[in-house]
Protein backbone atom coordinates (compact mmCIF):
# COMPACT_ATOMS: atom_id res chain seq x y z
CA UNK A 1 26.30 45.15 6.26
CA UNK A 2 26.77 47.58 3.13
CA UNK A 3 25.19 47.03 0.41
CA UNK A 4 26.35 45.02 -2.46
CA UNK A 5 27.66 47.04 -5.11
CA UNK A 6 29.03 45.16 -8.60
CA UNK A 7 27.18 42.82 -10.47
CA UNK A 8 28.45 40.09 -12.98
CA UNK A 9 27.51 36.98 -14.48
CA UNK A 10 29.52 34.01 -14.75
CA UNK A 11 29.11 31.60 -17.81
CA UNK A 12 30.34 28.79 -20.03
CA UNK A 13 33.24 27.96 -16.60
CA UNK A 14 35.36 25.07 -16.96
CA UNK A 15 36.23 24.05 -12.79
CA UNK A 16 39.49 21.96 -14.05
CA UNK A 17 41.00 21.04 -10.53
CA UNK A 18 44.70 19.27 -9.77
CA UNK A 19 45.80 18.11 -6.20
CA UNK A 20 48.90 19.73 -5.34
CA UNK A 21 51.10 19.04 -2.45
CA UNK A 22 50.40 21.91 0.54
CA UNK A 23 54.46 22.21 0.90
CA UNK A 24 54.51 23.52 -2.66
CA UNK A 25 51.76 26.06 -2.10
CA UNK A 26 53.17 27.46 1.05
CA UNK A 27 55.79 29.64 -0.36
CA UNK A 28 53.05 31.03 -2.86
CA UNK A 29 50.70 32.33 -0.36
CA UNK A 30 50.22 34.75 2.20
CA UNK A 31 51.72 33.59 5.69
CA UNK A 32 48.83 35.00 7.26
CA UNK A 33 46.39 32.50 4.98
CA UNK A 34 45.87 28.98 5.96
CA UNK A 35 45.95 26.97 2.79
CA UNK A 36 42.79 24.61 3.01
CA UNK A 37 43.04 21.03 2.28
CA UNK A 38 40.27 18.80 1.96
CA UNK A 39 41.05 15.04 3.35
CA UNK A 40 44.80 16.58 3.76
CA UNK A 41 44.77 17.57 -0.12
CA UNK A 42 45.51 20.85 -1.48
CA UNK A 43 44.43 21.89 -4.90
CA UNK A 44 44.63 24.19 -7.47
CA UNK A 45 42.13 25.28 -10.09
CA UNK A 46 42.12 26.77 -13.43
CA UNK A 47 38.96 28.61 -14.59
CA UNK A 48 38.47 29.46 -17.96
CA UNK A 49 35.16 31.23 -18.40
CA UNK A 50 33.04 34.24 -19.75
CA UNK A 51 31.86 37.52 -18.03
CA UNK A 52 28.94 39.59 -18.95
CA UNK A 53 26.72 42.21 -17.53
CA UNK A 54 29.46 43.94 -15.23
CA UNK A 55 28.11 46.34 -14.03
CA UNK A 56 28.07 48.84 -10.59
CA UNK A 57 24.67 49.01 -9.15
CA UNK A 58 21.99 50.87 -10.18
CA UNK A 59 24.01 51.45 -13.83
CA UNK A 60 23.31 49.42 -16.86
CA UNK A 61 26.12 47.46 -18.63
CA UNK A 62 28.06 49.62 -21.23
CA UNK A 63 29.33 48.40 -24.39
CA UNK A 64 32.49 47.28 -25.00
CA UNK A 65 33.48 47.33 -21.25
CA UNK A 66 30.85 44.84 -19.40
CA UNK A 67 31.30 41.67 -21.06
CA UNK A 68 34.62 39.87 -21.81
CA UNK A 69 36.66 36.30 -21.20
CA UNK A 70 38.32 35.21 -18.54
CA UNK A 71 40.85 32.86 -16.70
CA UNK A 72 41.27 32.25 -13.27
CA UNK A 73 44.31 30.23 -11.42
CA UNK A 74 43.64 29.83 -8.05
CA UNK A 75 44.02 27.61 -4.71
CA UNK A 76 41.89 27.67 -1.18
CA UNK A 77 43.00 29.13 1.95
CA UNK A 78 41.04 30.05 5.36
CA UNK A 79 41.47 33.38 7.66
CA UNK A 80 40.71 32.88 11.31
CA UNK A 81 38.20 30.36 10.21
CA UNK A 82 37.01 31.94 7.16
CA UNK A 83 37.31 29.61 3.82
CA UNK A 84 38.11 31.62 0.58
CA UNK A 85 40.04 31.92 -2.38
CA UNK A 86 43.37 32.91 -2.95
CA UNK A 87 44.41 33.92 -6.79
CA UNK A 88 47.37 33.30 -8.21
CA UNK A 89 46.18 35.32 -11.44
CA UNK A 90 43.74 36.35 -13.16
CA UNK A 91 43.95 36.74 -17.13
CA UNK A 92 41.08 39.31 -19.09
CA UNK A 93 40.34 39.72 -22.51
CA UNK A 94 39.41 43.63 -21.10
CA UNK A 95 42.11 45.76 -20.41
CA UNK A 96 40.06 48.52 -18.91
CA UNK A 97 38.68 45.90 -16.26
CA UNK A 98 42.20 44.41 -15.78
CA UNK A 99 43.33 48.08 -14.59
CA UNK A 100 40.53 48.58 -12.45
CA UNK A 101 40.80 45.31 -10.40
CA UNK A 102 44.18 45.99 -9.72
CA UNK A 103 43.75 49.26 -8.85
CA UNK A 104 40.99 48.04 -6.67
CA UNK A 105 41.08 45.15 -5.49
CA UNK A 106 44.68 44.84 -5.58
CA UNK A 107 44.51 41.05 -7.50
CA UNK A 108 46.62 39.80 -10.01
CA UNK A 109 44.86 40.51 -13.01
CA UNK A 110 46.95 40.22 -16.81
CA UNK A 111 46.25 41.41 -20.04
CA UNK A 112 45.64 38.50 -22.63
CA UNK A 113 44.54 37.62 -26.17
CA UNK A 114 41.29 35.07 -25.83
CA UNK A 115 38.86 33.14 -27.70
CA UNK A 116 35.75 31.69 -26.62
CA UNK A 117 33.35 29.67 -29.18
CA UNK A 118 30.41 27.86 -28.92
CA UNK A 119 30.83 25.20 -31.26
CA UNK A 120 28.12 23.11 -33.38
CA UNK A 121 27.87 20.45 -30.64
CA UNK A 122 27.60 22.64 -27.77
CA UNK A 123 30.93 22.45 -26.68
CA UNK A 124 32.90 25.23 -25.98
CA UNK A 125 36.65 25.95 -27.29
CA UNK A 126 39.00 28.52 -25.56
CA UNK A 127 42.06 29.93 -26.03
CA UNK A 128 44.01 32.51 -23.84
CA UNK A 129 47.83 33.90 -24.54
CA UNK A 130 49.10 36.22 -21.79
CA UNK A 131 49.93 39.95 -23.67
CA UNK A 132 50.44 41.63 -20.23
CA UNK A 133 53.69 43.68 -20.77
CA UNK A 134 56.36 42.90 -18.46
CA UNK A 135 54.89 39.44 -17.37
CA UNK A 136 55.96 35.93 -17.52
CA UNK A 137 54.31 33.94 -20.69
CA UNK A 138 51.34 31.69 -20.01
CA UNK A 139 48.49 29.96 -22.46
CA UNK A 140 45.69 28.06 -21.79
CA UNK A 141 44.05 26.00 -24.49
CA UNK A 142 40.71 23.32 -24.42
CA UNK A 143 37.82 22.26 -25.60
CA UNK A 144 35.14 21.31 -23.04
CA UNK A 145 31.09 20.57 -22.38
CA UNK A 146 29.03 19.77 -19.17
CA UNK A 147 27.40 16.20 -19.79
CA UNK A 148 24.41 14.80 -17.01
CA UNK A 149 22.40 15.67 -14.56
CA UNK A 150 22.75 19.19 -12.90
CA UNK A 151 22.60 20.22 -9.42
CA UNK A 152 24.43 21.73 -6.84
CA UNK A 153 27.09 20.48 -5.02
CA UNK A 154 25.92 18.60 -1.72
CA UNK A 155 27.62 20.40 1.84
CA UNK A 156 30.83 17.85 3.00
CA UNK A 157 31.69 16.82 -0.51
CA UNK A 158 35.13 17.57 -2.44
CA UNK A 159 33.26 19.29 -5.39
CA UNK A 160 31.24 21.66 -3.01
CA UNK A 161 34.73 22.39 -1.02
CA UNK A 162 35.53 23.07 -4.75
CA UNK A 163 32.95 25.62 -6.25
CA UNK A 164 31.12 26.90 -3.52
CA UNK A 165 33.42 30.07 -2.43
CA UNK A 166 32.41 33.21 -1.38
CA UNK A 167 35.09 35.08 0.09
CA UNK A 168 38.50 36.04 -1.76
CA UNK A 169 41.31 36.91 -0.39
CA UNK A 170 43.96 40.05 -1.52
CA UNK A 171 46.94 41.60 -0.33
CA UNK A 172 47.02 45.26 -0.81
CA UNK A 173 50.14 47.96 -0.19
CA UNK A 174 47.58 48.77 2.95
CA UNK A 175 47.43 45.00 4.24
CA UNK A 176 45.25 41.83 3.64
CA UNK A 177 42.18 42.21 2.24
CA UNK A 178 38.99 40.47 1.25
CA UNK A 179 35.72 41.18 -0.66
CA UNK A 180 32.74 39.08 -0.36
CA UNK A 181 30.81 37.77 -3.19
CA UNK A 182 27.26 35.90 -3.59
CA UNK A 183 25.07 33.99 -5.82
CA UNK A 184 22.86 31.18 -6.00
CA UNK A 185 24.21 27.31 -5.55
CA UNK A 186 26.43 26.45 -8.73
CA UNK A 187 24.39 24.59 -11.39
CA UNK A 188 27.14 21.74 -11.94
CA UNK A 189 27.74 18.75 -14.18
CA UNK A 190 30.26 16.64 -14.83
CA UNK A 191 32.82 18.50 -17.32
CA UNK A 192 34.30 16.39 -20.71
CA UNK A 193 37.42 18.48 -21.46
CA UNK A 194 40.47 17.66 -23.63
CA UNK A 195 43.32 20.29 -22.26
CA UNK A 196 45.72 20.91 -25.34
CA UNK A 197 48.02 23.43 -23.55
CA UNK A 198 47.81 25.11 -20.47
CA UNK A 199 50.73 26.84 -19.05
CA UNK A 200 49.07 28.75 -16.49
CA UNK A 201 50.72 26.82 -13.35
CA UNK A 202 54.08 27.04 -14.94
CA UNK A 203 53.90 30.72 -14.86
CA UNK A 204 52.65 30.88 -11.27
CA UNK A 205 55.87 28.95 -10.23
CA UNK A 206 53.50 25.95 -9.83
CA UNK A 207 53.34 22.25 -11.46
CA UNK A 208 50.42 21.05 -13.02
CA UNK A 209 51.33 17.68 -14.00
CA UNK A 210 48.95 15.30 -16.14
CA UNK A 211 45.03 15.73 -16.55
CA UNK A 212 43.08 17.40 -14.08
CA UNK A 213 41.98 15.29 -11.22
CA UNK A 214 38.61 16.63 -10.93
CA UNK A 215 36.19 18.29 -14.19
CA UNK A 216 33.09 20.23 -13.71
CA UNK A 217 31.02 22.41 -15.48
CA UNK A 218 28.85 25.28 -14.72
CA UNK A 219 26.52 26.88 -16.96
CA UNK A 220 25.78 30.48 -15.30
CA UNK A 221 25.48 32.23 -11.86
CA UNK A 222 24.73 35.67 -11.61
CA UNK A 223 26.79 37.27 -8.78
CA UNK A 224 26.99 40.23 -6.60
CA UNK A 225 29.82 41.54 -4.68
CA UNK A 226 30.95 43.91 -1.80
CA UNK A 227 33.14 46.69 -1.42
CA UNK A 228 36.68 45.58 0.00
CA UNK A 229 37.57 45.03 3.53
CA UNK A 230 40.42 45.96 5.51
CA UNK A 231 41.27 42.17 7.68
């Protein structure tokens, strides 16, 4: 295998998770993409979170380019067998990375105004409005925190179906690709989050009724990933 050649770091992510019927997902995703259930459900996440320490290998982070928010939409899907992730889009506070993964990587990535705060209690607060010229409006707004034990998800359970990924999937002008990613076991709690706006479904042509169904929490993974593959 080649070796891996990014780096980033994943912290402060919000896993807020809503079952949505496979039916309505179908017409969203690749034909050649099995959408992956779990106990016959289909679901769809939305990942607000902060990245730091991007960086190819063997080349330190550089200012003002290797650390910036954010926001992930995003369902499950297999590939002859393979689980992964599918993205629906992909909103950065870092217009230079946004151009590059597209360029890429081929993935949906917007530009967008965002916040992220750390606030006296430990909770964290984030905001994201969409900016990206030409695209359809979409916001995201909470305030969340982990809360109890931590550990990693246990193999067979709907939160480990959830989290632990490590393929994603893209379609490129050349065909379907993916790029593998890894990192240690997801350090997850429980999330508390109070979801004042989020339009981030609506703009994916997908409905996100009511609070999530499922809230975790992870603090930080550091993560390395490949080069893209032609599939």
């Amino acid at each position: 295998m080649a070796p891996w050649v990014m780096h980033q770091r994943w912290t402060n992510v919000l896993f807020a998770h809503w079952s949505v019927a496979t039916e309505a997902l179908r017409p969203l995703v690749p034909s050649s993409l099995e959408i992956d259930t779990f106990n016959g459900e289909a679901w769809v996440g939305v990942l607000p979170f902060h990245m730091s320490n991007v960086r190819p290998r063997g080349i330190p982070p550089l200012p003002g380019v290797s650390a910036f928010h954010e926001l992930n939409v995003r369902t499950y899907v297999r590939r002859n067998g393979r689980p992964g992730v599918w993205f629906f889009s992909l909103d950065a506070s870092n217009a230079l990375a946004v151009r590059a993964a597209r360029a890429a990587v081929s993935l949906p990535y917007f530009d967008a105004s965002m916040l992220m705060r750390v606030q006296a209690d430990g909770s964290i607060h984030y905001r994201s409005d969409r900016t990206h010229r030409g695209a359809r409006p979409a916001g995201f707004e909470a305030t969340y925190r982990g809360e109890g034990p931590v550990r990693p998800a246990e193999p067979g359970t709907l939160e480990h179906f959830l989290v632990e990924r490590y393929v994603l999937f893209s379609e490129a002008p050349t065909g379907m690709i993916d790029v593998k990613i890894a990192h240690e076991a997801w350090p997850l709690q429980r999330a508390v989050a109070r979801i004042v706006r989020n339009t981030m479904g609506d703009a994916a042509g997908i409905t996100l009724s009511g609070d999530p169904r499922h809230l975790h929490y992870g603090a930080r993974v550091d993560v390395r990933t490949w080069p893209p593959r032609s599939v």
